[in-house]
PDB file of N, CA and C in Angstrom:
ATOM      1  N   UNK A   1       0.817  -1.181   0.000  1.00  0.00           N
ATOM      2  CA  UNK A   1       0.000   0.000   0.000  1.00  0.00           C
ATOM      3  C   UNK A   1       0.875   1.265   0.000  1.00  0.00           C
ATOM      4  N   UNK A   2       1.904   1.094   0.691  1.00  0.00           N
ATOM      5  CA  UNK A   2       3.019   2.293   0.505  1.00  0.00           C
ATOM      6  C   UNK A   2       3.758   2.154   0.029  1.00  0.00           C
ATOM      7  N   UNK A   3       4.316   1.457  -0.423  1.00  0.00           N
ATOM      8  CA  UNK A   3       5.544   0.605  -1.695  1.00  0.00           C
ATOM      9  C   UNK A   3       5.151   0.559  -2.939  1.00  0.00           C
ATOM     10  N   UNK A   4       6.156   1.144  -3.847  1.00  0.00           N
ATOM     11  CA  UNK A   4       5.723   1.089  -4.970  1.00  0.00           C
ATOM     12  C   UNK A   4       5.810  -0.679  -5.481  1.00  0.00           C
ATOM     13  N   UNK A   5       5.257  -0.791  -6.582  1.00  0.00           N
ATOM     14  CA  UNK A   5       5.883  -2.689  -6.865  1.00  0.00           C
ATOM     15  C   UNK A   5       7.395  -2.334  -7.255  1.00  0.00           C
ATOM     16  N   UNK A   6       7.986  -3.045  -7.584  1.00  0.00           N
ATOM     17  CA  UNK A   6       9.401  -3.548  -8.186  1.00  0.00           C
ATOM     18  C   UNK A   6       8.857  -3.167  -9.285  1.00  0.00           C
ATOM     19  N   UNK A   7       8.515  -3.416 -10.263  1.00  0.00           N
ATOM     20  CA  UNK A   7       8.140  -3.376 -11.554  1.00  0.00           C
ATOM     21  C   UNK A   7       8.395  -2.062 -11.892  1.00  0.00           C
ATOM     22  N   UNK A   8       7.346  -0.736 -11.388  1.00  0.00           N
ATOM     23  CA  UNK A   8       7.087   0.279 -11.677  1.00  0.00           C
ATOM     24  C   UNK A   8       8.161   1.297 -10.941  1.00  0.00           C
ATOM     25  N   UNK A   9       9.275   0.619  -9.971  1.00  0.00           N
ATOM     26  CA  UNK A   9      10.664   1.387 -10.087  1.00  0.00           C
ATOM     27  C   UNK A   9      11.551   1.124 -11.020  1.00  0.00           C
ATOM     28  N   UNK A  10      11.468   0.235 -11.404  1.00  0.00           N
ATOM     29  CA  UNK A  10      12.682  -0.783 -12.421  1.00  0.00           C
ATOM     30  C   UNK A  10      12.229   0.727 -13.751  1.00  0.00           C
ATOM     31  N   UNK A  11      11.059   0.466 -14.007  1.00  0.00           N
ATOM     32  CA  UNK A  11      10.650   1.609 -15.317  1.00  0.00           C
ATOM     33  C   UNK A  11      11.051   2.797 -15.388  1.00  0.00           C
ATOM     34  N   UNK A  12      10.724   3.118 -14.057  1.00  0.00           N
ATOM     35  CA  UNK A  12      11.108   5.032 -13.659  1.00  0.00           C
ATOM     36  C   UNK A  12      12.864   4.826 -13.305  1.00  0.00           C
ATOM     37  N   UNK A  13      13.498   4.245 -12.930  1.00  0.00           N
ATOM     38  CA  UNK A  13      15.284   4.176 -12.717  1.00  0.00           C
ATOM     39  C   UNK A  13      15.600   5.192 -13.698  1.00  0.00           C
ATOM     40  N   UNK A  14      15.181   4.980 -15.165  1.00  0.00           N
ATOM     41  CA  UNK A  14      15.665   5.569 -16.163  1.00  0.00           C
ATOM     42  C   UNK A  14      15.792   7.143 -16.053  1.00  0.00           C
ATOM     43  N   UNK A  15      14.286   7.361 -15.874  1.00  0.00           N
ATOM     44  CA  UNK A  15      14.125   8.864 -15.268  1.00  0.00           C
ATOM     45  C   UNK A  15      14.651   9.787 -14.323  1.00  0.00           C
ATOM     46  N   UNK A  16      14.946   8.530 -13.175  1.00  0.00           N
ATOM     47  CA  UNK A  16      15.812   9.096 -12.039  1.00  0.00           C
ATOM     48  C   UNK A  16      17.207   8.791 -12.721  1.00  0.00           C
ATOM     49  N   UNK A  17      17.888   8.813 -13.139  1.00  0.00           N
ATOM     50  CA  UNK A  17      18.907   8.999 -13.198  1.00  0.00           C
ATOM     51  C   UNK A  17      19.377   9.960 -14.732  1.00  0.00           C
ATOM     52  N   UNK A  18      18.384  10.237 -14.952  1.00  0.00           N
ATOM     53  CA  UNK A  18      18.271  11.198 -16.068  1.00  0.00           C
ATOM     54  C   UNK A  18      18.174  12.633 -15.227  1.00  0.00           C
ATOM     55  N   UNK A  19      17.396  12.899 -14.258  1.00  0.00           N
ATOM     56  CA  UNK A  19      17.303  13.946 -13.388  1.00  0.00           C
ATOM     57  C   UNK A  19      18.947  14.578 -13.213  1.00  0.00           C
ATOM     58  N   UNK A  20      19.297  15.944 -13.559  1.00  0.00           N
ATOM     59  CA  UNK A  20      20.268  16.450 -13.612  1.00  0.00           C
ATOM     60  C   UNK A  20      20.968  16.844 -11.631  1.00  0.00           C
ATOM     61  N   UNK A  21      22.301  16.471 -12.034  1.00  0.00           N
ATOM     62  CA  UNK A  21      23.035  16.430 -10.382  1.00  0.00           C
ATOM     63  C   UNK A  21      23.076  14.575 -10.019  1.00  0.00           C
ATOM     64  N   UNK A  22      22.211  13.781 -10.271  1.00  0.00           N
ATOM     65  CA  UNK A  22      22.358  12.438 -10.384  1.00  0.00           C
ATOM     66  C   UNK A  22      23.445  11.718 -10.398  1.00  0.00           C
ATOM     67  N   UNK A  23      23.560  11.756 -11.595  1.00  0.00           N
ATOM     68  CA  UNK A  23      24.717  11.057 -12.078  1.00  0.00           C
ATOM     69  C   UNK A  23      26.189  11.810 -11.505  1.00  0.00           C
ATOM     70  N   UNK A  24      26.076  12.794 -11.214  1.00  0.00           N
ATOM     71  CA  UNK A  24      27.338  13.397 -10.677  1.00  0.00           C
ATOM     72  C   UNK A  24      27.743  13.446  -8.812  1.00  0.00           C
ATOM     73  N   UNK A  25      26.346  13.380  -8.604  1.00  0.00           N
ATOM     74  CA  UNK A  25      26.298  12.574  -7.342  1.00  0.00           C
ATOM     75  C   UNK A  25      26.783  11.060  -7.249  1.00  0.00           C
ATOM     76  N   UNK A  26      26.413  10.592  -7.686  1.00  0.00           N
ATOM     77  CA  UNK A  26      26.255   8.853  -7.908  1.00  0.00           C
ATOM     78  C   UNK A  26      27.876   8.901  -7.920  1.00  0.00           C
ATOM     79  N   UNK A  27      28.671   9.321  -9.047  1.00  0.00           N
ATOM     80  CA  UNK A  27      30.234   9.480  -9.347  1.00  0.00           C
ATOM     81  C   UNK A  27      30.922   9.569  -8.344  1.00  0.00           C
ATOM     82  N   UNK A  28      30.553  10.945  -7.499  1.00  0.00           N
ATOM     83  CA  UNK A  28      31.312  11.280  -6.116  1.00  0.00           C
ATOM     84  C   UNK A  28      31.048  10.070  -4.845  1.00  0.00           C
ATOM     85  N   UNK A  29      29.784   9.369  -4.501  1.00  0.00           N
ATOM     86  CA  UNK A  29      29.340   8.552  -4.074  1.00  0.00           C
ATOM     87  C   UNK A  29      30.566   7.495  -4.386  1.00  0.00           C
ATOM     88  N   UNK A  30      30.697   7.120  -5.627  1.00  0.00           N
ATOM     89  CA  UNK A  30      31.540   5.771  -5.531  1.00  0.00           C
ATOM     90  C   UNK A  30      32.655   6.394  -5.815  1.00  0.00           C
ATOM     91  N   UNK A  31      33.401   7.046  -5.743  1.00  0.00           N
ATOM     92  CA  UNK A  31      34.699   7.872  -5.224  1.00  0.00           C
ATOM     93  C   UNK A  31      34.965   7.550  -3.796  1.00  0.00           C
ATOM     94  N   UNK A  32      34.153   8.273  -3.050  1.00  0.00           N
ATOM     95  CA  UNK A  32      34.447   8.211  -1.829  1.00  0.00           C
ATOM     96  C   UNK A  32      34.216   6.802  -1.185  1.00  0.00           C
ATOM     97  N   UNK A  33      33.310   6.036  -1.767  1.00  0.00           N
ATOM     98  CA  UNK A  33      33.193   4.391  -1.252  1.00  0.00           C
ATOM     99  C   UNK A  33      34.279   3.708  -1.453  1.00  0.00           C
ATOM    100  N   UNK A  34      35.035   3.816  -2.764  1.00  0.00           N
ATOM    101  CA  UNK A  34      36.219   3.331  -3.362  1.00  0.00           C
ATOM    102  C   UNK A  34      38.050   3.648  -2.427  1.00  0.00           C
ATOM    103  N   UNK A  35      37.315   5.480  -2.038  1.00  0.00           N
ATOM    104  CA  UNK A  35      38.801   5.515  -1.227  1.00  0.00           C
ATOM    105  C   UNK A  35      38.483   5.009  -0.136  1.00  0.00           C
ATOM    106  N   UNK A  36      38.003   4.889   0.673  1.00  0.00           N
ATOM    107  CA  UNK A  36      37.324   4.327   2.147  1.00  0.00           C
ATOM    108  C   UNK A  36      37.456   2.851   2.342  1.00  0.00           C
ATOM    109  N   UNK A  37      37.079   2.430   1.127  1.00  0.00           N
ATOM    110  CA  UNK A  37      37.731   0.804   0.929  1.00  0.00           C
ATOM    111  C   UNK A  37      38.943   0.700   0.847  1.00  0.00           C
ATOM    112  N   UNK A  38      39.502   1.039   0.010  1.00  0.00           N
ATOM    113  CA  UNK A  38      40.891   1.008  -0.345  1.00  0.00           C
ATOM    114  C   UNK A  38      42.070   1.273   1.187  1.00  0.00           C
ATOM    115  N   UNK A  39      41.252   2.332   1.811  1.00  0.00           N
ATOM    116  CA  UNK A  39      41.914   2.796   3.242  1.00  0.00           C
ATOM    117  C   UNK A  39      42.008   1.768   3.905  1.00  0.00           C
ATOM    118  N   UNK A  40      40.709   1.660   4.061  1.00  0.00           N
ATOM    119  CA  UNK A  40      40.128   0.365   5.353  1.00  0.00           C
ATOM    120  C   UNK A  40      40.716  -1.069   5.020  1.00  0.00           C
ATOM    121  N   UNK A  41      41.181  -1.239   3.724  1.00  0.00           N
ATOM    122  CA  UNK A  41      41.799  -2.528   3.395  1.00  0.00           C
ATOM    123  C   UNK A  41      43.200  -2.496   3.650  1.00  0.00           C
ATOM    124  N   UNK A  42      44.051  -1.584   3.572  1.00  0.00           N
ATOM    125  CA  UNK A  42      45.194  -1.126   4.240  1.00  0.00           C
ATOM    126  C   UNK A  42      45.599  -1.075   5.145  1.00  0.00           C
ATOM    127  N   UNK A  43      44.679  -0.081   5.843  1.00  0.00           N
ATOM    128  CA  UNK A  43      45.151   0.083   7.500  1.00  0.00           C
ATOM    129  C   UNK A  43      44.985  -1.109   8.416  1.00  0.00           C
ATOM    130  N   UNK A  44      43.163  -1.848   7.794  1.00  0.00           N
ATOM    131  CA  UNK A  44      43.415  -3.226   8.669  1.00  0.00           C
ATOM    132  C   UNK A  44      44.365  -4.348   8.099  1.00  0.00           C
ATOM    133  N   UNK A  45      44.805  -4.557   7.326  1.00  0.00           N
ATOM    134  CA  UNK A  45      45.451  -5.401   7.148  1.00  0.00           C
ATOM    135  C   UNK A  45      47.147  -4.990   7.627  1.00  0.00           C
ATOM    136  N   UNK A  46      47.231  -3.854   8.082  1.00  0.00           N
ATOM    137  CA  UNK A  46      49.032  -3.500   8.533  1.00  0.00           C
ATOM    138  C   UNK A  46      48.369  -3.213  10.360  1.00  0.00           C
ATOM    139  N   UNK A  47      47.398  -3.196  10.443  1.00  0.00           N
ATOM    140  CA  UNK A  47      46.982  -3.680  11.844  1.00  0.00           C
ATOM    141  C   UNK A  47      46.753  -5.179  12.301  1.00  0.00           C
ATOM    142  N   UNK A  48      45.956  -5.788  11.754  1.00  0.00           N
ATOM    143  CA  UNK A  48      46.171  -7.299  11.738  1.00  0.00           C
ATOM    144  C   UNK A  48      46.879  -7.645  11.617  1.00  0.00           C
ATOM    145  N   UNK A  49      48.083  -7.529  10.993  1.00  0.00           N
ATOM    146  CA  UNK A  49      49.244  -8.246  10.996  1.00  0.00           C
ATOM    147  C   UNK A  49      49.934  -7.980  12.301  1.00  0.00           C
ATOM    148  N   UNK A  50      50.082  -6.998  12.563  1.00  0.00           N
ATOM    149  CA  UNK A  50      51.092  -6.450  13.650  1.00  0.00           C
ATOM    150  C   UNK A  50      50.394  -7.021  14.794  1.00  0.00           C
ATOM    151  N   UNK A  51      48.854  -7.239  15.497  1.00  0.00           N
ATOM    152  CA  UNK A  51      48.286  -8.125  16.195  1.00  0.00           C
ATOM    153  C   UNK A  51      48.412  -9.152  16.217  1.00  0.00           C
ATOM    154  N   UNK A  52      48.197  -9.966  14.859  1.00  0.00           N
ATOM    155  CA  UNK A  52      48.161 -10.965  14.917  1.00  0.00           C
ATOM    156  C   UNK A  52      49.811 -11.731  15.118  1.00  0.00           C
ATOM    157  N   UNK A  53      50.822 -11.258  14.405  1.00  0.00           N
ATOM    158  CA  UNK A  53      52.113 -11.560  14.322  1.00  0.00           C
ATOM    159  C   UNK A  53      52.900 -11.069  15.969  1.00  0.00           C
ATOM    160  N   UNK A  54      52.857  -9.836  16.336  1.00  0.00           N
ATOM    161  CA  UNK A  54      53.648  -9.352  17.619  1.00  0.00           C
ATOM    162  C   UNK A  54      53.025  -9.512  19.087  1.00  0.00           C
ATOM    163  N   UNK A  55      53.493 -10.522  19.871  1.00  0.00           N
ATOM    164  CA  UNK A  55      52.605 -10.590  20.738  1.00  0.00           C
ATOM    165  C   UNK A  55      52.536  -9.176  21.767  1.00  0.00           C
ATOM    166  N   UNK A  56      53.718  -8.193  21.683  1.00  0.00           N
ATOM    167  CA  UNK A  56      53.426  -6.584  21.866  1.00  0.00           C
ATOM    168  C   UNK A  56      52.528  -5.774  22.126  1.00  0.00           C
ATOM    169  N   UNK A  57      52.393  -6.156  20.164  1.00  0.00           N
ATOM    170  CA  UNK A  57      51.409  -5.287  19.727  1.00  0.00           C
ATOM    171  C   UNK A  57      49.556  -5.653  19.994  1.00  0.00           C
ATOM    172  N   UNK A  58      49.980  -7.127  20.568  1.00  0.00           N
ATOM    173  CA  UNK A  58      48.675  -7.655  20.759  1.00  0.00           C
ATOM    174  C   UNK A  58      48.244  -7.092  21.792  1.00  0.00           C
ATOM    175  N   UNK A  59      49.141  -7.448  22.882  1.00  0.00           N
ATOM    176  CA  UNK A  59      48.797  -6.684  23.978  1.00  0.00           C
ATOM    177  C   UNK A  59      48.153  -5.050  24.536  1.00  0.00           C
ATOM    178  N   UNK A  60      49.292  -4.744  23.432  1.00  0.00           N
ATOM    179  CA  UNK A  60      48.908  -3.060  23.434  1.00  0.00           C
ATOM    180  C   UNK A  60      47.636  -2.355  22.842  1.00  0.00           C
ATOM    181  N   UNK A  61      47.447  -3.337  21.535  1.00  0.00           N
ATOM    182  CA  UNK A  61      46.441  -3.056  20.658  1.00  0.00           C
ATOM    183  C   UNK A  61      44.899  -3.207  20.944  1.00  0.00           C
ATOM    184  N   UNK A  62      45.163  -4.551  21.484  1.00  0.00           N
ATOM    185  CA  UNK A  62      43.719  -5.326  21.365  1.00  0.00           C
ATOM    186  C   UNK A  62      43.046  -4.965  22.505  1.00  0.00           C
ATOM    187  N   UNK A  63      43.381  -4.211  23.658  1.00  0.00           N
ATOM    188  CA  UNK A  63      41.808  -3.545  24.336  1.00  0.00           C
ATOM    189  C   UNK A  63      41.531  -2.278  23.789  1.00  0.00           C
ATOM    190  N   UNK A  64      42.439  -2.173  22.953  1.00  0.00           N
ATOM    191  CA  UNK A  64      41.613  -0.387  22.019  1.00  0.00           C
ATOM    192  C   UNK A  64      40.501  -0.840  21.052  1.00  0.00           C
ATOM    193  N   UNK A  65      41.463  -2.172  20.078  1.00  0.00           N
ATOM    194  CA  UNK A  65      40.453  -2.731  19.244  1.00  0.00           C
ATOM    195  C   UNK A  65      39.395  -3.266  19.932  1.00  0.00           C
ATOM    196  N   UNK A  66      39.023  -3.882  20.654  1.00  0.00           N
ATOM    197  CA  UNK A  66      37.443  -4.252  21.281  1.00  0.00           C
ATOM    198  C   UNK A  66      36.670  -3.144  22.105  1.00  0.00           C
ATOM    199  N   UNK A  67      37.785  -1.987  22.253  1.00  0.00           N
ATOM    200  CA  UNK A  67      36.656  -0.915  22.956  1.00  0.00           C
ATOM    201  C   UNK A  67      36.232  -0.621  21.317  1.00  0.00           C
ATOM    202  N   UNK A  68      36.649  -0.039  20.716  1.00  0.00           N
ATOM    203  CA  UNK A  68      36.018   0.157  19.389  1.00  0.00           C
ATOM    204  C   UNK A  68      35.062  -0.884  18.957  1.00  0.00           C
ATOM    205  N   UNK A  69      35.599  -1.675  18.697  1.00  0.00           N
ATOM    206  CA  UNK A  69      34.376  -2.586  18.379  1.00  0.00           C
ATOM    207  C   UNK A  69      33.190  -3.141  18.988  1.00  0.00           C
ATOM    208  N   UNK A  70      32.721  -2.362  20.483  1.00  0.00           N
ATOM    209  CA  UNK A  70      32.495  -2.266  20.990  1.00  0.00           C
ATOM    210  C   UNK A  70      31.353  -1.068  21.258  1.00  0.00           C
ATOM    211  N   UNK A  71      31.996  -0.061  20.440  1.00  0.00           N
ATOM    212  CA  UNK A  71      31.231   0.797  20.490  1.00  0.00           C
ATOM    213  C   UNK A  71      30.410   1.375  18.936  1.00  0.00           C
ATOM    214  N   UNK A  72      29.037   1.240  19.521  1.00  0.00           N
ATOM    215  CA  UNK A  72      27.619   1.454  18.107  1.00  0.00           C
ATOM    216  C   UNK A  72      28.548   2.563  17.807  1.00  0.00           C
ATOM    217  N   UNK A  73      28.935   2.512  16.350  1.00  0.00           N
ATOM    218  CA  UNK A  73      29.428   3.409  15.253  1.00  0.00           C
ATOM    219  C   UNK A  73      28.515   4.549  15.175  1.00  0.00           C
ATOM    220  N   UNK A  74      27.522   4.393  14.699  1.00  0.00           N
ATOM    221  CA  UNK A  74      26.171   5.659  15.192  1.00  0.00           C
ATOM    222  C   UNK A  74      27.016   6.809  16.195  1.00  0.00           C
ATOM    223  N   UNK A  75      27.482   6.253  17.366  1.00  0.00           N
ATOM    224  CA  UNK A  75      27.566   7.296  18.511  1.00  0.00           C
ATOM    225  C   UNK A  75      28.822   7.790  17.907  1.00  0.00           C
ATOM    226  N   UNK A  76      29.853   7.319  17.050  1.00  0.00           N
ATOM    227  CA  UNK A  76      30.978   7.898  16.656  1.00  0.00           C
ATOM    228  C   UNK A  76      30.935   8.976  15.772  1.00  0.00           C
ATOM    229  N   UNK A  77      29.879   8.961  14.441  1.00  0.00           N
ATOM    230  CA  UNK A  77      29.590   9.777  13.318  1.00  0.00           C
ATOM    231  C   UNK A  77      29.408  11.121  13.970  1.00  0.00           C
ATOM    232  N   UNK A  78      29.243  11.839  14.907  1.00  0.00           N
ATOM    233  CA  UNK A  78      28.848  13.168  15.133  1.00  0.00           C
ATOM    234  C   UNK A  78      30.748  13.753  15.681  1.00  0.00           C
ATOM    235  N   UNK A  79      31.456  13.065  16.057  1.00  0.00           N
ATOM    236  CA  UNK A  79      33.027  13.081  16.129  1.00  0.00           C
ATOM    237  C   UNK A  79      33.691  13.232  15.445  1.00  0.00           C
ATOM    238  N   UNK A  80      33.491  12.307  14.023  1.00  0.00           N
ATOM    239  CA  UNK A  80      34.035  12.352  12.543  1.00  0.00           C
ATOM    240  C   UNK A  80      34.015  13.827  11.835  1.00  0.00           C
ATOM    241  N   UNK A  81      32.263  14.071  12.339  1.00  0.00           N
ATOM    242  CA  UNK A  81      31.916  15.157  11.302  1.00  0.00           C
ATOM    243  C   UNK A  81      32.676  16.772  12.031  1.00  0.00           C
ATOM    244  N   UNK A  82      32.628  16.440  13.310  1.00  0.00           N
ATOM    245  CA  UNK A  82      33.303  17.720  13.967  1.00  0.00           C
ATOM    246  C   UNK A  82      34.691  17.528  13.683  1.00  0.00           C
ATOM    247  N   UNK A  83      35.481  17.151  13.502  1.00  0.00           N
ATOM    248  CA  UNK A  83      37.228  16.644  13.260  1.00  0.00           C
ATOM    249  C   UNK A  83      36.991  16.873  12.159  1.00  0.00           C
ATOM    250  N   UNK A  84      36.695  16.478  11.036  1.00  0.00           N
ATOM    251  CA  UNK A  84      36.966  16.319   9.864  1.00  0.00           C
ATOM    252  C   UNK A  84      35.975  16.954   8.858  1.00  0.00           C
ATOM    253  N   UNK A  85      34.926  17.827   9.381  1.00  0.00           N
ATOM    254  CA  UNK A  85      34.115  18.574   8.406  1.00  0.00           C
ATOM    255  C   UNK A  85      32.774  18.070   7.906  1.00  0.00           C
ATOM    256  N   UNK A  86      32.002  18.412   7.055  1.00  0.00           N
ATOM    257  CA  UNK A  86      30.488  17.835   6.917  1.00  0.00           C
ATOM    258  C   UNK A  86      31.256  17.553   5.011  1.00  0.00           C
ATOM    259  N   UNK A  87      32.066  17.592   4.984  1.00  0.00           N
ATOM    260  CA  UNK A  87      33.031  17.111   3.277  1.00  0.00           C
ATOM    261  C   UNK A  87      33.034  15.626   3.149  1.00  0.00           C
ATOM    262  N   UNK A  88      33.590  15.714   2.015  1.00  0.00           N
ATOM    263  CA  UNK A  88      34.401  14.048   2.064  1.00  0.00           C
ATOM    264  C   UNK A  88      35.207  13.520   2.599  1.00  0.00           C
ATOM    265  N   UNK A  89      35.735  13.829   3.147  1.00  0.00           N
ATOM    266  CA  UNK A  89      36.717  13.838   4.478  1.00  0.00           C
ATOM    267  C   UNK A  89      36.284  12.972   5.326  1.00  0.00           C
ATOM    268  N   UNK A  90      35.120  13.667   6.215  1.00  0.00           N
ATOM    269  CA  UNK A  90      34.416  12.837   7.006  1.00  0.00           C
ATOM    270  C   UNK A  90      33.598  11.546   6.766  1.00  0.00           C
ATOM    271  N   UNK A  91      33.579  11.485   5.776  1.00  0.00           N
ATOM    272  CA  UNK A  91      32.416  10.305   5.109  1.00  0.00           C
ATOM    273  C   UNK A  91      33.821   9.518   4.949  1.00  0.00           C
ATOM    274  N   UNK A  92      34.879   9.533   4.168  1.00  0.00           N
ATOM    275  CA  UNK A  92      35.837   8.570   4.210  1.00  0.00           C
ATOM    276  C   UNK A  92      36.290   7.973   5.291  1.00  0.00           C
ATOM    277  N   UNK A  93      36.527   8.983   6.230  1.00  0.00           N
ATOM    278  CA  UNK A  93      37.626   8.251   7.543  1.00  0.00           C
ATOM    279  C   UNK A  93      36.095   7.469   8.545  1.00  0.00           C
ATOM    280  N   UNK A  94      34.944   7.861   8.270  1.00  0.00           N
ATOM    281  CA  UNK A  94      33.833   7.171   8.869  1.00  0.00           C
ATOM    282  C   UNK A  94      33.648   6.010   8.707  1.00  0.00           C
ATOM    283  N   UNK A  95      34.098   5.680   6.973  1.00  0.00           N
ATOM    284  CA  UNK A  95      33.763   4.402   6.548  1.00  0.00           C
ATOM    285  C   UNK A  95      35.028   3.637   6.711  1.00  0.00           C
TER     286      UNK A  95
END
C-alpha cells in the first residue's frame, strides 16, 4: 500500500537517473566508497598483521580494538563530522 511494486521502479530508474546532479552525485558517491575501501583494506590489514604476528602489539592493541568494536558506530559519526568537516573527508575516515 506504501511501496511502490518492483516493476514500476525498475521503469522510472531511467528517469531518475536522467534527473540532472544524479549522475554526478552517484560518481562522487563511488569515489568516496572506493577511497574508504581502499583505506580500510590497508590500515586493517598492517593492523592485523602487527596483532596478529607481535605478541606486543597484541597486547597493546587489542583492548583499544574491542573498545572500538564495541562501540555502536552511530555514537561515533557526530566526532568524525566535527574533526573532519560535513566534506568528504568525514564520510571517508567514517567508513
Amino acid at each position: 500500500m506504501f511501496l511502490s511494486p518492483p516493476s514500476r521502479v525498475f521503469t522510472s530508474l531511467s528517469a531518475v537517473f536522467e534527473t540532472r546532479g544524479v549522475p554526478a552525485a552517484l560518481r562522487l558517491t563511488f569515489f568516496e566508497l572506493a577511497v574508504a575501501f581502499v583505506l580500510s583494506v590497508i590500515i586493517g590489514l598492517v593492523i592485523g598483521l602487527a596483532v596478529g604476528l607481535q605478541p606486543f602489539a597484541r597486547r597493546s592493541f587489542m583492548p583499544i580494538i574491542l573498545l572500538i568494536y564495541a562501540t555502536p558506530q552511530i555514537t561515533i559519526l557526530p566526532l568524525f563530522i566535527l574533526y573532519f568537516g560535513i566534506g568528504a573527508a568525514s564520510k571517508i575516515a567514517f567508513a
